[in-house]
C-alpha atoms as a PDB file:
ATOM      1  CA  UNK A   1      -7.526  -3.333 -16.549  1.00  0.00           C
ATOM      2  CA  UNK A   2      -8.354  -2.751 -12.508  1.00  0.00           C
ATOM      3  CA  UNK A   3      -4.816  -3.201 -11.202  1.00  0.00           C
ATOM      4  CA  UNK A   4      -6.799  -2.462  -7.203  1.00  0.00           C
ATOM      5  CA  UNK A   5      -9.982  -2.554  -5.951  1.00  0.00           C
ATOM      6  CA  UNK A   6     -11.291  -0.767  -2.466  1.00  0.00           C
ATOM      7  CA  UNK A   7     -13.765  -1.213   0.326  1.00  0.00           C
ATOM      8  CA  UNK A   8     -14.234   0.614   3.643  1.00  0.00           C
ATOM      9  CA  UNK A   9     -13.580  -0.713   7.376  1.00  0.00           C
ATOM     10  CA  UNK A  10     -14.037   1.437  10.224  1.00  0.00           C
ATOM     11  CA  UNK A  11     -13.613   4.707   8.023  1.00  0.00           C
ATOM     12  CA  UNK A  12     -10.306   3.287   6.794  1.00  0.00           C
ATOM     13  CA  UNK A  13     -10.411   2.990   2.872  1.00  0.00           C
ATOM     14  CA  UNK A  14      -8.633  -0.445   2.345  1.00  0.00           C
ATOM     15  CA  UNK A  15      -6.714  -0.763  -1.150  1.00  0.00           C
ATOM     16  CA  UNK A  16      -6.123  -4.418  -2.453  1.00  0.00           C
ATOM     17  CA  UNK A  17      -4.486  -5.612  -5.506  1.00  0.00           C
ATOM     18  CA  UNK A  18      -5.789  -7.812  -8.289  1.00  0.00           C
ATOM     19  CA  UNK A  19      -2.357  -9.019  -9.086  1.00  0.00           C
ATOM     20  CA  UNK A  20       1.066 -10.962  -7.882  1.00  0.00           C
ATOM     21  CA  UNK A  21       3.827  -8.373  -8.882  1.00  0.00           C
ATOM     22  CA  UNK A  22       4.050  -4.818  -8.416  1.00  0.00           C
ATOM     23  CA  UNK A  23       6.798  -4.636 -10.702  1.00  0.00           C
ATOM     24  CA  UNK A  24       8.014  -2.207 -13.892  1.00  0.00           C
ATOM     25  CA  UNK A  25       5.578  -3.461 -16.082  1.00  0.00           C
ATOM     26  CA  UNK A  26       2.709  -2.181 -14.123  1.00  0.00           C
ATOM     27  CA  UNK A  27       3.816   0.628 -11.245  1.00  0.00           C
ATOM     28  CA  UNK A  28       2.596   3.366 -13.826  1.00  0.00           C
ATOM     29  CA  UNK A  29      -0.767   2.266 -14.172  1.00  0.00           C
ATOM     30  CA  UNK A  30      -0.573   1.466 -10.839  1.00  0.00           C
ATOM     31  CA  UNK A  31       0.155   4.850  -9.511  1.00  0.00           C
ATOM     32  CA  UNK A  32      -2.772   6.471 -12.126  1.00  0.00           C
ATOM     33  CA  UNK A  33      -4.817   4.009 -10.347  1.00  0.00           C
ATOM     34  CA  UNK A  34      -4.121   4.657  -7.035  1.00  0.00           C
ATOM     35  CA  UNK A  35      -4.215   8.449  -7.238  1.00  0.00           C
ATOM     36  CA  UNK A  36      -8.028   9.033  -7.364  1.00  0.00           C
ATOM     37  CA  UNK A  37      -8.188   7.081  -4.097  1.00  0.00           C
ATOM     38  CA  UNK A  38      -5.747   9.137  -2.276  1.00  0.00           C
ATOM     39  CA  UNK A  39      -7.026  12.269  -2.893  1.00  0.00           C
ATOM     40  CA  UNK A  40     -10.429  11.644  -1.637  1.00  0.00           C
ATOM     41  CA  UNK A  41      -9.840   9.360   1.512  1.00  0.00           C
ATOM     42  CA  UNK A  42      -7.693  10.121   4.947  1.00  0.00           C
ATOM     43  CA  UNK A  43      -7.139   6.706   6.063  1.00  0.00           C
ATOM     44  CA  UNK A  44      -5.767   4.568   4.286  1.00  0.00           C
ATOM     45  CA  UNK A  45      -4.817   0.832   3.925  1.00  0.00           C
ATOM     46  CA  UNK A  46      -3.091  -1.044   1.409  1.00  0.00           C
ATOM     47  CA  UNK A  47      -3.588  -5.038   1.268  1.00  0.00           C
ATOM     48  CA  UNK A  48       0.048  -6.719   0.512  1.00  0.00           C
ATOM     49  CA  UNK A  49      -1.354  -9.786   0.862  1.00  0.00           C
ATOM     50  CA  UNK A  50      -1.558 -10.827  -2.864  1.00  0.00           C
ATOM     51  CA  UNK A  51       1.527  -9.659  -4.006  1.00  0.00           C
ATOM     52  CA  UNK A  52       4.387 -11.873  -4.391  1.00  0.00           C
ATOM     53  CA  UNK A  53       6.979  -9.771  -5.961  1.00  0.00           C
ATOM     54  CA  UNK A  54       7.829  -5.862  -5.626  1.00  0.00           C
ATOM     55  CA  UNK A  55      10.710  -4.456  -7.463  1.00  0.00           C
ATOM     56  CA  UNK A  56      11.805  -1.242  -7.277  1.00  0.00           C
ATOM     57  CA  UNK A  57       9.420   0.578  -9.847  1.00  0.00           C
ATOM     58  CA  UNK A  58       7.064  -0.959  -7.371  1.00  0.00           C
ATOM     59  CA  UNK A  59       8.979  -0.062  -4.442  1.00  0.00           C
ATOM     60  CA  UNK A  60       8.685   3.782  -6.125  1.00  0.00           C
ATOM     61  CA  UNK A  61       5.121   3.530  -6.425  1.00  0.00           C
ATOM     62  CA  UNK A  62       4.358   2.847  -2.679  1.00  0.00           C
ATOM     63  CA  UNK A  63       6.550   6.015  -2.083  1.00  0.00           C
ATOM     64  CA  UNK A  64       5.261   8.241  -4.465  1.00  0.00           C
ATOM     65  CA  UNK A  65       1.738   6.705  -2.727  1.00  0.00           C
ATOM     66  CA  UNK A  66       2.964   7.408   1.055  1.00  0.00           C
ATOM     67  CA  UNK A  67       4.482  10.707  -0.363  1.00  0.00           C
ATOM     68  CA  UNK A  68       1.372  12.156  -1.435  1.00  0.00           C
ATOM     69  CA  UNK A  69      -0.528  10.978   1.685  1.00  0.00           C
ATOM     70  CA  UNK A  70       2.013  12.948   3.606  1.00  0.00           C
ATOM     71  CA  UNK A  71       1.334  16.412   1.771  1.00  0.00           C
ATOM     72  CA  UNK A  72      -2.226  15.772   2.026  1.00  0.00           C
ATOM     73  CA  UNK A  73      -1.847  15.413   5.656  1.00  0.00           C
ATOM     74  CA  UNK A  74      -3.849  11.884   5.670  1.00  0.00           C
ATOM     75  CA  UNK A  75      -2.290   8.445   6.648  1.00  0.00           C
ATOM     76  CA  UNK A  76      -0.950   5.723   4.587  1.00  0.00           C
ATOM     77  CA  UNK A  77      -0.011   2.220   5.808  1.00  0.00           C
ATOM     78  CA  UNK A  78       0.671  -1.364   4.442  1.00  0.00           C
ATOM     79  CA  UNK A  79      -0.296  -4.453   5.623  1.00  0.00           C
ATOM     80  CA  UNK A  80      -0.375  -8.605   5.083  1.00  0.00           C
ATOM     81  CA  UNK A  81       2.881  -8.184   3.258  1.00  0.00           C
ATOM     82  CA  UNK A  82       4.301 -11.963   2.069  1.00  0.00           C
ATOM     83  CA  UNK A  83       7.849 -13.402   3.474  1.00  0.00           C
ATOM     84  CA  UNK A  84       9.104 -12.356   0.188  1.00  0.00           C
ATOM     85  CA  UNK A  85       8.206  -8.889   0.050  1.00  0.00           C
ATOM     86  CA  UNK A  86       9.088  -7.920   3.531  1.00  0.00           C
ATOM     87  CA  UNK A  87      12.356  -9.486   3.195  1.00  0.00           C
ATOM     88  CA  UNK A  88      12.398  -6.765   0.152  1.00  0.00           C
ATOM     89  CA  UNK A  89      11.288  -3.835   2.645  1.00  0.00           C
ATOM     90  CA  UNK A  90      13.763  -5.388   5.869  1.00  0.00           C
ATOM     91  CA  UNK A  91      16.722  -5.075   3.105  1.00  0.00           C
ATOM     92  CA  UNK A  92      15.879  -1.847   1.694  1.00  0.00           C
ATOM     93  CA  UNK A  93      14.893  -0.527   5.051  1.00  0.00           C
ATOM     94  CA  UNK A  94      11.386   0.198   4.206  1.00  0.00           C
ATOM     95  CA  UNK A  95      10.481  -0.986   7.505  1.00  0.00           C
ATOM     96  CA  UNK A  96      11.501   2.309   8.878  1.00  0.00           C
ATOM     97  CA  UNK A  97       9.483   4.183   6.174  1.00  0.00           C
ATOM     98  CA  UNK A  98       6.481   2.925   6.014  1.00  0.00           C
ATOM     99  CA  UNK A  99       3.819   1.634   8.866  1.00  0.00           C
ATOM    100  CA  UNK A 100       3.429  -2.369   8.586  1.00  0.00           C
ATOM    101  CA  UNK A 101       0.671  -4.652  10.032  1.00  0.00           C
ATOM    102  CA  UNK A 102      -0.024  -7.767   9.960  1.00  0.00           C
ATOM    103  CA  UNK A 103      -3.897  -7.568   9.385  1.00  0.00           C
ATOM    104  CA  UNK A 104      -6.965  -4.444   9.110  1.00  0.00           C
ATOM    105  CA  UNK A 105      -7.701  -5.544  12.829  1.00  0.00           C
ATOM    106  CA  UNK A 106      -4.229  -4.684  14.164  1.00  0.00           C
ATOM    107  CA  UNK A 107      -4.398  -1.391  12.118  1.00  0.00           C
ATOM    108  CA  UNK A 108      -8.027  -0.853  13.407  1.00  0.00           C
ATOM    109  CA  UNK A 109      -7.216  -1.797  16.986  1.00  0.00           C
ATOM    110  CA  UNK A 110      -3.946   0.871  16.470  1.00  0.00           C
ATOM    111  CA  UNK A 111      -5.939   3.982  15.526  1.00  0.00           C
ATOM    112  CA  UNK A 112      -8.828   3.303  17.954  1.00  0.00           C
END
């Protein structure tokens, strides 16, 4: 099962999910996913927007993601998260970790 799909913007690879939780049950096949992507692109986005729910298998996932993006000297940054989830990232102070926009055209209109 396609957990993400992709499509380009401006040279920035843009990640979205086809799913409401980024939770235990799927962060594995999630990162497997995800991995493939990261390797070959520089910039990239990842589309919150659908997700409801992250928990902290999911929360582990978007590090090992922004980890990886770090070695590989190439960028990594999240956007459209929900009220839900970015409560999640405000508690856990992911906030300060990670780079959060509100849509591709702030991100676009941030790297131009």
């Amino acid at each position: 099962m396609n957990l993400i799909n992709t499509h380009e913007k401006n040279q920035l690879t843009i990640i979205s999910f086809n799913m409401n939780n980024l939770d235990a049950s799927n962060a594995e096949a999630f990162r497997k996913q995800i991995r493939p992507i990261l390797e070959k692109n520089k910039k990239i986005a990842i589309d919150m927007s659908t997700l409801q729910f992250v928990d902290s298998s999911g929360l582990g996932a978007l590090l090992s993601c922004l980890r990886f993006c770090n070695e590989q000297e190439s960028s990594l940054v999240l956007f459209g998260l929900q009220r839900t989830v970015t409560a999640l990232f405000e508690l856990m102070r992911m906030h300060r970790v990670f780079n959060l926009f509100s849509s591709v055209e702030e991100i676009i209109g941030a790297t131009s």
